[in-house]
PDB file of N, CA and C in Angstrom:
ATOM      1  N   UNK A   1       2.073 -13.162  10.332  1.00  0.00           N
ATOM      2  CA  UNK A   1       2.157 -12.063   9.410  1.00  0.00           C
ATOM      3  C   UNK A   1       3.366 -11.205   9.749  1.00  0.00           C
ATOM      4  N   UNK A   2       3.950 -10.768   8.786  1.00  0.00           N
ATOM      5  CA  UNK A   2       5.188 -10.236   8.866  1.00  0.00           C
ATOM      6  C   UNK A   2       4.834  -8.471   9.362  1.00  0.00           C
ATOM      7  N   UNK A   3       6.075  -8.120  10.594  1.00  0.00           N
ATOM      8  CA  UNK A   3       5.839  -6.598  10.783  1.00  0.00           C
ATOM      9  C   UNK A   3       5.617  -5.509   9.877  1.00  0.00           C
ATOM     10  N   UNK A   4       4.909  -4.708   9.753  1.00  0.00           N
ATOM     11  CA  UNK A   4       4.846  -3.402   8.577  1.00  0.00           C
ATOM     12  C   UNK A   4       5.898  -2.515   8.946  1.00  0.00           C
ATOM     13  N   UNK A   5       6.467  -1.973   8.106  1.00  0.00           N
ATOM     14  CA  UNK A   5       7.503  -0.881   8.412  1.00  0.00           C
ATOM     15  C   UNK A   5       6.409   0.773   8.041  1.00  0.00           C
ATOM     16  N   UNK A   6       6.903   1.599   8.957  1.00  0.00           N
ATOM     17  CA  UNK A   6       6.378   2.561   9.102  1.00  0.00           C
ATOM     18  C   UNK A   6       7.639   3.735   8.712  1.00  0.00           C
ATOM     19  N   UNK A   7       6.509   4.368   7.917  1.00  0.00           N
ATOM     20  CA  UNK A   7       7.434   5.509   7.180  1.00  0.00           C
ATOM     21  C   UNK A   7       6.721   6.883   6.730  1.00  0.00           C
ATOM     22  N   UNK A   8       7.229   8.212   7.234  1.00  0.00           N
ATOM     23  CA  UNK A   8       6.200   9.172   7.092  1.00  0.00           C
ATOM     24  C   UNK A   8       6.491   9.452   5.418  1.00  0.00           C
ATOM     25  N   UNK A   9       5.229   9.823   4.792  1.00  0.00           N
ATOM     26  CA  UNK A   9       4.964   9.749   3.477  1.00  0.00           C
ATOM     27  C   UNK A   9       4.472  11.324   2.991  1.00  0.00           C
ATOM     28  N   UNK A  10       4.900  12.494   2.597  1.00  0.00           N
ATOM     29  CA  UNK A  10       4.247  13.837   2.371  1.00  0.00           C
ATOM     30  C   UNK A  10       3.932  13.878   0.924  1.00  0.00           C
ATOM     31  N   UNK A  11       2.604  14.054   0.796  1.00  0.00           N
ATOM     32  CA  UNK A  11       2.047  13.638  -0.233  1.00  0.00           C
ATOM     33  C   UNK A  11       1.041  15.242  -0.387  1.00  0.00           C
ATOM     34  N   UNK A  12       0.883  15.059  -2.241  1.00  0.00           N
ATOM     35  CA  UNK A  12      -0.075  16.950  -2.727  1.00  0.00           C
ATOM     36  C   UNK A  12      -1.211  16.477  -1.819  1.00  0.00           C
ATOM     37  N   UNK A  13      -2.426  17.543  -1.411  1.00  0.00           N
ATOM     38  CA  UNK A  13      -3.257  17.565  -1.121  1.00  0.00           C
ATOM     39  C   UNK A  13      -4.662  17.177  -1.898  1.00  0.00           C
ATOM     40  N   UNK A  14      -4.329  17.415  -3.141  1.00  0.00           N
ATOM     41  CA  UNK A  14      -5.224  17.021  -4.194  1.00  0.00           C
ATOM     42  C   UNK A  14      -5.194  15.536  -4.378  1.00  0.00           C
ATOM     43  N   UNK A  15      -3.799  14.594  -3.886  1.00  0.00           N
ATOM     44  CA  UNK A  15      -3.467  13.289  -4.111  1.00  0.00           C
ATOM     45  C   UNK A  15      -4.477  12.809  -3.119  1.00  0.00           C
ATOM     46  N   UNK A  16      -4.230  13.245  -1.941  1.00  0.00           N
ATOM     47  CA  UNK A  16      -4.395  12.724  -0.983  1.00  0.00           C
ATOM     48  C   UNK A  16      -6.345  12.505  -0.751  1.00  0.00           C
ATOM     49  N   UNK A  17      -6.331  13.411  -0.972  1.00  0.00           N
ATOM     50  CA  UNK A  17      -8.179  13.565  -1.211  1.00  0.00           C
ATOM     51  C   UNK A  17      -8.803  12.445  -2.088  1.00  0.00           C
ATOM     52  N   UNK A  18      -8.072  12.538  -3.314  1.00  0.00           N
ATOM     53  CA  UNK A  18      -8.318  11.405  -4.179  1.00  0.00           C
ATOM     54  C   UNK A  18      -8.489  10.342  -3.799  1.00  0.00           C
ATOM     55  N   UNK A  19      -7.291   9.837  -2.931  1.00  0.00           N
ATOM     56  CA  UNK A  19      -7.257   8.767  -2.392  1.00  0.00           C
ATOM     57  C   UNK A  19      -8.029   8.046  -0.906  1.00  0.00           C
ATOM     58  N   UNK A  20      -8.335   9.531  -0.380  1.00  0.00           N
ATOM     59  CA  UNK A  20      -9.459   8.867   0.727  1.00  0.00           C
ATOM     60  C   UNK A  20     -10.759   8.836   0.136  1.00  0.00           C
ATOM     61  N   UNK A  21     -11.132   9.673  -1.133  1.00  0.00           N
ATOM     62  CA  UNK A  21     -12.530   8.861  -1.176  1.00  0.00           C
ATOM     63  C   UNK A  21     -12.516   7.648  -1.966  1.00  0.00           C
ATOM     64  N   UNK A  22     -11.410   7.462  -2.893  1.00  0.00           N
ATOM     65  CA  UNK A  22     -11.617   6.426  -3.484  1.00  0.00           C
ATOM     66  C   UNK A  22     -11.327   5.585  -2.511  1.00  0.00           C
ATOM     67  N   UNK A  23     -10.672   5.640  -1.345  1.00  0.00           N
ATOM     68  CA  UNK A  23     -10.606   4.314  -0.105  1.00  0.00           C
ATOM     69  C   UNK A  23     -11.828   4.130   0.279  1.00  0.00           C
ATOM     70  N   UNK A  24     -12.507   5.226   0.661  1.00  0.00           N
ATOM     71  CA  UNK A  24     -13.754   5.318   1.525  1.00  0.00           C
ATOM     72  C   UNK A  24     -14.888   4.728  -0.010  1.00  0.00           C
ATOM     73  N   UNK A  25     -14.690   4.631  -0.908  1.00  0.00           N
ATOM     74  CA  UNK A  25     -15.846   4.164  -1.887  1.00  0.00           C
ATOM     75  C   UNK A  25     -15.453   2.174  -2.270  1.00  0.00           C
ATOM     76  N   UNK A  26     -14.283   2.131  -1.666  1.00  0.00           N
ATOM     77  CA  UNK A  26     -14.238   0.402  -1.553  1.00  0.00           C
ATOM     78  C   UNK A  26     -14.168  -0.090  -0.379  1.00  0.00           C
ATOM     79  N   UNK A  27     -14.425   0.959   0.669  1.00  0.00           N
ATOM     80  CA  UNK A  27     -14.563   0.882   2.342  1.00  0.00           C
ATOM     81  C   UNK A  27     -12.960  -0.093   2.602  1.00  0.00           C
ATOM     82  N   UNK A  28     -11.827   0.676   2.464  1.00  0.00           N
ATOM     83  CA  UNK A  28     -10.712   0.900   2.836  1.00  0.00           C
ATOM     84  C   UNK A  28     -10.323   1.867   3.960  1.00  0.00           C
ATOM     85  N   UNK A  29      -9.281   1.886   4.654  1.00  0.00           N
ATOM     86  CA  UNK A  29      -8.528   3.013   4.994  1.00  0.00           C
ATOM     87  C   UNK A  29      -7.954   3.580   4.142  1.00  0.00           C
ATOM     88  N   UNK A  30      -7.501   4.728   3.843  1.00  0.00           N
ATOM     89  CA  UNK A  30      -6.577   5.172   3.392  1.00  0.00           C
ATOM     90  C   UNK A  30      -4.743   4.203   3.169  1.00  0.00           C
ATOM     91  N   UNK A  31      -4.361   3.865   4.244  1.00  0.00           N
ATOM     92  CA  UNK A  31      -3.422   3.444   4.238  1.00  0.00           C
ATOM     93  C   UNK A  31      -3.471   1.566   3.561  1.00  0.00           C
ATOM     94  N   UNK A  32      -4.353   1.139   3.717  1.00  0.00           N
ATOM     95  CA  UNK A  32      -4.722  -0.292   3.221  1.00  0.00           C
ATOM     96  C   UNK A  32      -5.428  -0.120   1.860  1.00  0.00           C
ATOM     97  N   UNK A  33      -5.654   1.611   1.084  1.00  0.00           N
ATOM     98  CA  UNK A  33      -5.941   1.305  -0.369  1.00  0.00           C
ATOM     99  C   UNK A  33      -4.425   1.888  -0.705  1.00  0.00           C
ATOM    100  N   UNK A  34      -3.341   2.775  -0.520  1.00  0.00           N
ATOM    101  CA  UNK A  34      -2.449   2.631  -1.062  1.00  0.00           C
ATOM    102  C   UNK A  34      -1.573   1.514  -0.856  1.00  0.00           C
ATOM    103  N   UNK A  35      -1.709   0.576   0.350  1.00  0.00           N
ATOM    104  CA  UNK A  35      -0.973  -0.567   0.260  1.00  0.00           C
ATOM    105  C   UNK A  35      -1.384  -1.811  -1.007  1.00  0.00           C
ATOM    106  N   UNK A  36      -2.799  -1.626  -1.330  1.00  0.00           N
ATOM    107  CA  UNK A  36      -3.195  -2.050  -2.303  1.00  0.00           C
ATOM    108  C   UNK A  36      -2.699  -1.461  -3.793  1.00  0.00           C
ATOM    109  N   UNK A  37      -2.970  -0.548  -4.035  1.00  0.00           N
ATOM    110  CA  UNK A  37      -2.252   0.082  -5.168  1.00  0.00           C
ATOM    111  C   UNK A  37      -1.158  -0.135  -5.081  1.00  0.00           C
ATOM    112  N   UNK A  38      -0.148  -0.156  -4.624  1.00  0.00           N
ATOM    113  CA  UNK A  38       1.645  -0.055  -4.540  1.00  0.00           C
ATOM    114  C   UNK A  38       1.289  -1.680  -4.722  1.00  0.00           C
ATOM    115  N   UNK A  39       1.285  -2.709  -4.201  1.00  0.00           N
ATOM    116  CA  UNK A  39       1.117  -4.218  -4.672  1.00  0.00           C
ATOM    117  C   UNK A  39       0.643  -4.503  -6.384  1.00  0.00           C
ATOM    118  N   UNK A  40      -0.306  -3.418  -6.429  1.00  0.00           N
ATOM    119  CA  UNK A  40      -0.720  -4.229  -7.684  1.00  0.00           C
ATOM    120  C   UNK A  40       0.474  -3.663  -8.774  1.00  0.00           C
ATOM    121  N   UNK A  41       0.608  -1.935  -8.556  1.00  0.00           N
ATOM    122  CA  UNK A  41       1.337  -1.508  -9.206  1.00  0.00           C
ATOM    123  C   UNK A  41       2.770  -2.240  -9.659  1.00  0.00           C
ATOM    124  N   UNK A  42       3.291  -2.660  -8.042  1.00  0.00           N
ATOM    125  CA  UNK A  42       4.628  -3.802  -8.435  1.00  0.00           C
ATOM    126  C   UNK A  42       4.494  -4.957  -9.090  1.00  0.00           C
ATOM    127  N   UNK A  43       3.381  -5.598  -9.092  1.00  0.00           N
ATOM    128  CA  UNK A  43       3.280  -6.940  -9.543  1.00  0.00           C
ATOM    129  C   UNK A  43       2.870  -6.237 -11.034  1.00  0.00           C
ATOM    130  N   UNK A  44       2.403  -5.817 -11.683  1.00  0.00           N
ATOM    131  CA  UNK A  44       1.651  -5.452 -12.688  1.00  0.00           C
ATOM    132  C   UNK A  44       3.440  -4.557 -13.671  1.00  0.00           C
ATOM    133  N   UNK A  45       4.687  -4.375 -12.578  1.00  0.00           N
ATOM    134  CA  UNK A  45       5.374  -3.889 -13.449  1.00  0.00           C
ATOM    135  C   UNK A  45       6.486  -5.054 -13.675  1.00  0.00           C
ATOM    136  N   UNK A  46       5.645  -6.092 -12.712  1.00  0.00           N
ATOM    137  CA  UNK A  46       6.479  -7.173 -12.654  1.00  0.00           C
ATOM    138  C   UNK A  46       7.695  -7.361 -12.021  1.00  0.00           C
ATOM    139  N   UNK A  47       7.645  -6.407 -10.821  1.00  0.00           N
ATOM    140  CA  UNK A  47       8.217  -6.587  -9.407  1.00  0.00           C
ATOM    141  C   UNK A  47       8.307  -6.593  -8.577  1.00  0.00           C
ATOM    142  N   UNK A  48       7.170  -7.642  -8.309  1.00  0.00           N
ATOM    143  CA  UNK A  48       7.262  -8.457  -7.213  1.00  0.00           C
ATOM    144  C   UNK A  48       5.734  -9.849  -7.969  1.00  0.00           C
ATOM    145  N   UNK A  49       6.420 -10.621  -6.643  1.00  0.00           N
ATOM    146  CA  UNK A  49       5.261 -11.922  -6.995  1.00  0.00           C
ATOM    147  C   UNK A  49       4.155 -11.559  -6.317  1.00  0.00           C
ATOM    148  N   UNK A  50       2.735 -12.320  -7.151  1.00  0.00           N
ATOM    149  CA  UNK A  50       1.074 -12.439  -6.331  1.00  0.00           C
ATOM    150  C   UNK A  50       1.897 -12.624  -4.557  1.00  0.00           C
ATOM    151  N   UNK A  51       2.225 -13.568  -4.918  1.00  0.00           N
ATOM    152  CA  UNK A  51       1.653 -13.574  -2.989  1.00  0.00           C
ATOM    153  C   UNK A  51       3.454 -13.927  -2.135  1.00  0.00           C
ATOM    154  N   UNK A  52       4.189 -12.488  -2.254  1.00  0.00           N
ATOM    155  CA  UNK A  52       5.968 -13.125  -1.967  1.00  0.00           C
ATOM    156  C   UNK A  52       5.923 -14.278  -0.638  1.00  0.00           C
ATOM    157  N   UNK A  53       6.814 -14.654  -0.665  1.00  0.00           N
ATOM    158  CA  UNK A  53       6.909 -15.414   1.057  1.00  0.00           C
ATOM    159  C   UNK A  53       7.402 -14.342   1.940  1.00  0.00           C
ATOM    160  N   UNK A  54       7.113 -14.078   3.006  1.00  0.00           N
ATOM    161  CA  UNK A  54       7.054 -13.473   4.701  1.00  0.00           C
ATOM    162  C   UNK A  54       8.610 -13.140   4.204  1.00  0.00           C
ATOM    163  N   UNK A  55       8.815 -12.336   4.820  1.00  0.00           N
ATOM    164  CA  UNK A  55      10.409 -11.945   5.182  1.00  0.00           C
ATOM    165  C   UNK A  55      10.590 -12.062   6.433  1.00  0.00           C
ATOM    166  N   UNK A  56      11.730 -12.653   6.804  1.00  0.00           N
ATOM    167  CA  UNK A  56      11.883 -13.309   8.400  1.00  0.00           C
ATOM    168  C   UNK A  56      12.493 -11.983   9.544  1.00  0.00           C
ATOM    169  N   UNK A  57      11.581 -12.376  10.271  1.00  0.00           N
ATOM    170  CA  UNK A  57      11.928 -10.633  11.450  1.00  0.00           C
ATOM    171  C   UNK A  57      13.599 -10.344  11.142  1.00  0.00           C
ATOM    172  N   UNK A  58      13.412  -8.962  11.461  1.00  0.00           N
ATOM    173  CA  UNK A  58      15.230  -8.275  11.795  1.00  0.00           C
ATOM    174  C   UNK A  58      15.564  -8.622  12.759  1.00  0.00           C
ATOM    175  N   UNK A  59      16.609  -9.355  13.078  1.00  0.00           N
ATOM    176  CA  UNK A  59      17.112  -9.025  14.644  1.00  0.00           C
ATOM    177  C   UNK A  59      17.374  -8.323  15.454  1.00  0.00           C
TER     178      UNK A  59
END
């Protein structure tokens, strides 16, 4: 599995709430239901593929 890149994200407070219970109501983290949303969102605008191939480590 390819490394995750880490990036601080400042987000409304009202967003953010939203989004932990709707994580916590499909028993997500927080961070693994917006990684879900941002996937579907790209594929659904039709950029990116179901399942891309790995991107090969940075050197």
């Amino acid at each position: 599995m390819a490394e995750k890149k880490k990036f601080l994200l400042r987000i409304d407070e009202g967003i953010y709430s939203a989004l932990e219970k709707w994580a916590a109501d499909e028993l997500r983290s927080i961070n693994a239901q917006m990684e879900f949303l941002l996937k579907e969102a790209l594929k659904n605008a039709g950029r990116q593929k179901e399942n891309p191939p790995p991107t090969p480590p940075e050197e």
